[in-house]
Protein backbone atom coordinates (compact mmCIF):
# COMPACT_ATOMS: atom_id res chain seq x y z
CA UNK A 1 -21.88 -49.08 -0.88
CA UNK A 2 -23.23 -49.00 -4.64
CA UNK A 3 -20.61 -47.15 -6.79
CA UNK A 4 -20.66 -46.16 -10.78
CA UNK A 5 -24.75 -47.90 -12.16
CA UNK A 6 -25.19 -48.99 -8.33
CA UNK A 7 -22.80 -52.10 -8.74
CA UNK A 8 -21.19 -52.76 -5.06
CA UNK A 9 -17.42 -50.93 -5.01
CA UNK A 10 -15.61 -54.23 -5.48
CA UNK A 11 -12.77 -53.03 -4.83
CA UNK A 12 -13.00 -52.35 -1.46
CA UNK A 13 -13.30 -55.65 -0.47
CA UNK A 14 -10.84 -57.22 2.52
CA UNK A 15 -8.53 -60.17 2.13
CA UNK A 16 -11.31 -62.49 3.48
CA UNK A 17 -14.26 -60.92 1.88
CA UNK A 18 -12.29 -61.17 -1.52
CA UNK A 19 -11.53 -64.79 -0.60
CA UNK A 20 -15.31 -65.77 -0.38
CA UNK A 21 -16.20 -63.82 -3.11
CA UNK A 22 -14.18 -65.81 -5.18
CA UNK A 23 -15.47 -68.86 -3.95
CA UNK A 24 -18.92 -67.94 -4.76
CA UNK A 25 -17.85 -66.26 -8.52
CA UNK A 26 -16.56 -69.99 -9.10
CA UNK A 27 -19.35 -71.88 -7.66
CA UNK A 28 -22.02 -69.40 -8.54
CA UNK A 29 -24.31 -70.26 -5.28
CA UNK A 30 -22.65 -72.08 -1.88
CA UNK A 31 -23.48 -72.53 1.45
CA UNK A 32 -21.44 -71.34 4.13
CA UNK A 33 -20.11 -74.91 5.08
CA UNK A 34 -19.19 -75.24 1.28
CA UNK A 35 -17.59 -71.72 1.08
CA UNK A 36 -15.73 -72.46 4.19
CA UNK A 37 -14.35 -75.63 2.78
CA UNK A 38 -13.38 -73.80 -0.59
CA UNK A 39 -11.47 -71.78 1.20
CA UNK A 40 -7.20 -71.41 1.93
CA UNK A 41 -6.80 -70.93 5.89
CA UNK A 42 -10.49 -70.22 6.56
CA UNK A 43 -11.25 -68.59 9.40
CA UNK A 44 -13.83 -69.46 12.37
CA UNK A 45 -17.59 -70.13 11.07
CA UNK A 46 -18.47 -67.81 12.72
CA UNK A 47 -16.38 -65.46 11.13
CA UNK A 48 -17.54 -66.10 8.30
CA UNK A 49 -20.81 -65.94 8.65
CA UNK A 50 -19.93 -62.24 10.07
CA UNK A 51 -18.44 -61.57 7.01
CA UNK A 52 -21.28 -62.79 4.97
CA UNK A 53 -24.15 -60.40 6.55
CA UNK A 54 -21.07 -57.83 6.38
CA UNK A 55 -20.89 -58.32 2.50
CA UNK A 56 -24.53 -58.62 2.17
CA UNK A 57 -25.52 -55.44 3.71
CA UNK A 58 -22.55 -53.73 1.56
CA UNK A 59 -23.84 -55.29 -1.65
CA UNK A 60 -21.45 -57.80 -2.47
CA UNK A 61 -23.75 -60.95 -1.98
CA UNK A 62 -27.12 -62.01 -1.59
CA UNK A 63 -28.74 -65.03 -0.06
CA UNK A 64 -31.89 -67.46 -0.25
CA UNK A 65 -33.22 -69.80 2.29
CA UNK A 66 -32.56 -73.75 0.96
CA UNK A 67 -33.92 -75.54 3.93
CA UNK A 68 -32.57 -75.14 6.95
CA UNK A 69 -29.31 -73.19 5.25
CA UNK A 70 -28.69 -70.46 3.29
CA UNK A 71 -27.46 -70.57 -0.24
CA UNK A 72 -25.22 -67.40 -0.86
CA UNK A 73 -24.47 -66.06 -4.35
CA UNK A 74 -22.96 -62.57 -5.31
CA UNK A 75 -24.87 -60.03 -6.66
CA UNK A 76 -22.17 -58.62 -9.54
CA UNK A 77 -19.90 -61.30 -11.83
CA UNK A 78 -16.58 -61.71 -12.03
CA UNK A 79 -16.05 -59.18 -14.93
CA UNK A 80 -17.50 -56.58 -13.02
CA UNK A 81 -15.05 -56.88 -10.13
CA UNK A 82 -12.54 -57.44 -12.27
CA UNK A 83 -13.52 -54.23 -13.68
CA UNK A 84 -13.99 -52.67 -10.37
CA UNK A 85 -10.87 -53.21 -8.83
CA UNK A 86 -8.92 -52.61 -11.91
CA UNK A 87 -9.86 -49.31 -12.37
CA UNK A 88 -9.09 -48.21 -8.43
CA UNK A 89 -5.92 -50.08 -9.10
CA UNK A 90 -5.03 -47.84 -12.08
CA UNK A 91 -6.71 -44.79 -10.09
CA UNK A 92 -4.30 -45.28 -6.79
CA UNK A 93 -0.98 -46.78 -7.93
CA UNK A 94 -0.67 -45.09 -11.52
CA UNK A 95 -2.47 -41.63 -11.26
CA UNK A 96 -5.43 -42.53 -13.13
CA UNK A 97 -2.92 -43.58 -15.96
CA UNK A 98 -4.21 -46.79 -17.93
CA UNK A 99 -0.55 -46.19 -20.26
CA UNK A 100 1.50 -45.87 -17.36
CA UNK A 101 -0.26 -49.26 -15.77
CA UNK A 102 0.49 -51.04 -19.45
CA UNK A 103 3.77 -49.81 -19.41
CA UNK A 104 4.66 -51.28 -16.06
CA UNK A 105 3.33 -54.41 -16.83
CA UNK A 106 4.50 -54.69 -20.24
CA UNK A 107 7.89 -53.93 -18.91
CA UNK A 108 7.89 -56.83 -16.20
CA UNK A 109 10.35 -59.22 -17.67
CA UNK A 110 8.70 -61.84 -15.98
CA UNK A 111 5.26 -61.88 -18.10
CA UNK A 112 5.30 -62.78 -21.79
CA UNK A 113 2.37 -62.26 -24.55
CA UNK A 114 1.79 -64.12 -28.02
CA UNK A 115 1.85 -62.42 -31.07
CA UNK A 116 -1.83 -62.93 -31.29
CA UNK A 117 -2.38 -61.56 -27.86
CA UNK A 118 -0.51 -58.91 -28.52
CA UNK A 119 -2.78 -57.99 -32.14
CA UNK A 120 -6.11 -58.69 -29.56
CA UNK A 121 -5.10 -55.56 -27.72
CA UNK A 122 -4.11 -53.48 -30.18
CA UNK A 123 -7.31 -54.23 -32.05
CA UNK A 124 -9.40 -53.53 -28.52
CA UNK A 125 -7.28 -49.84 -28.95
CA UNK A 126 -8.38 -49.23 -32.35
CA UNK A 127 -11.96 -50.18 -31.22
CA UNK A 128 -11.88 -47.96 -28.36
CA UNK A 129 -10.42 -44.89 -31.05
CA UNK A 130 -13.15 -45.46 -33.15
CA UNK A 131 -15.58 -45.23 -30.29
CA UNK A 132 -14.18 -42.00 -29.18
CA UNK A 133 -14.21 -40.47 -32.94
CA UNK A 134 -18.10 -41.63 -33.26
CA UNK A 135 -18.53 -39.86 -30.17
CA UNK A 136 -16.89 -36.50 -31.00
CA UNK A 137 -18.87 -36.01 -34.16
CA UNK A 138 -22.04 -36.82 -32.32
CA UNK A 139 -21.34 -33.87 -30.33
CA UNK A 140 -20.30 -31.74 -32.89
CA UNK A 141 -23.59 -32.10 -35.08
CA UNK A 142 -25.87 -31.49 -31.74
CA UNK A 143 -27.13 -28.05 -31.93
């Protein structure tokens, strides 16, 4: 169902419809022999074909007749379900908190960052600042 600017909720996809999603972000277009070969474990063809009309009448993909079999692509990119999921991941497991998410992951001994990775976000931060203080005095001169 179409969430924030009618983009599909990608974030409520299932295991499997996440799994042929993928497939189809990499690819772009496949068929559903192709996706089913792209895939780890796949399940029946018949399944997924199920899942396909599933995740085409919820948004996530769309398809076009290519002979005598249809060439499925999804309807939003990777960034946007990226996006998507992110923010219901921040939403559930950290309150809404984007510095309690950073915090847990900056404090998982197990991931490691450049220096110049490191500067990248910090300058994305500043960015966003600026954003916010361009905003506020918008406001503030509106009558």
């Amino acid at each position: 169902m179409p969430g924030r600017d009618s983009e599909p909720d990608f974030s409520r996809l299932s295991r499997r419809e996440r799994q042929i999603f993928d497939v189809l972000i990499r690819e772009e277009t496949a068929t559903l022999t192709e996706i089913i070969e792209q895939m780890e474990d796949p399940p029946t063809r018949q399944a997924v074909r199920a899942l396909l009309v599933i995740m085409e009448r919820k948004g996530y993909v769309k398809h076009e007749k290519s002979g005598r079999e249809f060439v499925y692509q999804p309807t939003g990119s990777g960034e946007t379900a990226a996006r998507s999921m992110f923010r219901d991941l921040v939403q559930k497991l950290f309150g809404n908190s984007l510095k309690d998410a950073l915090a847990s992951h900056l404090e998982d001994e197990s991931v490691s960052y450049s220096d110049e990775e490191i500067e990248e976000i910090a300058e994305l931060f500043r960015q966003q600042q600026k954003k916010k203080k361009v905003g506020r005095r918008a406001k503030k001169k509106r009558p």
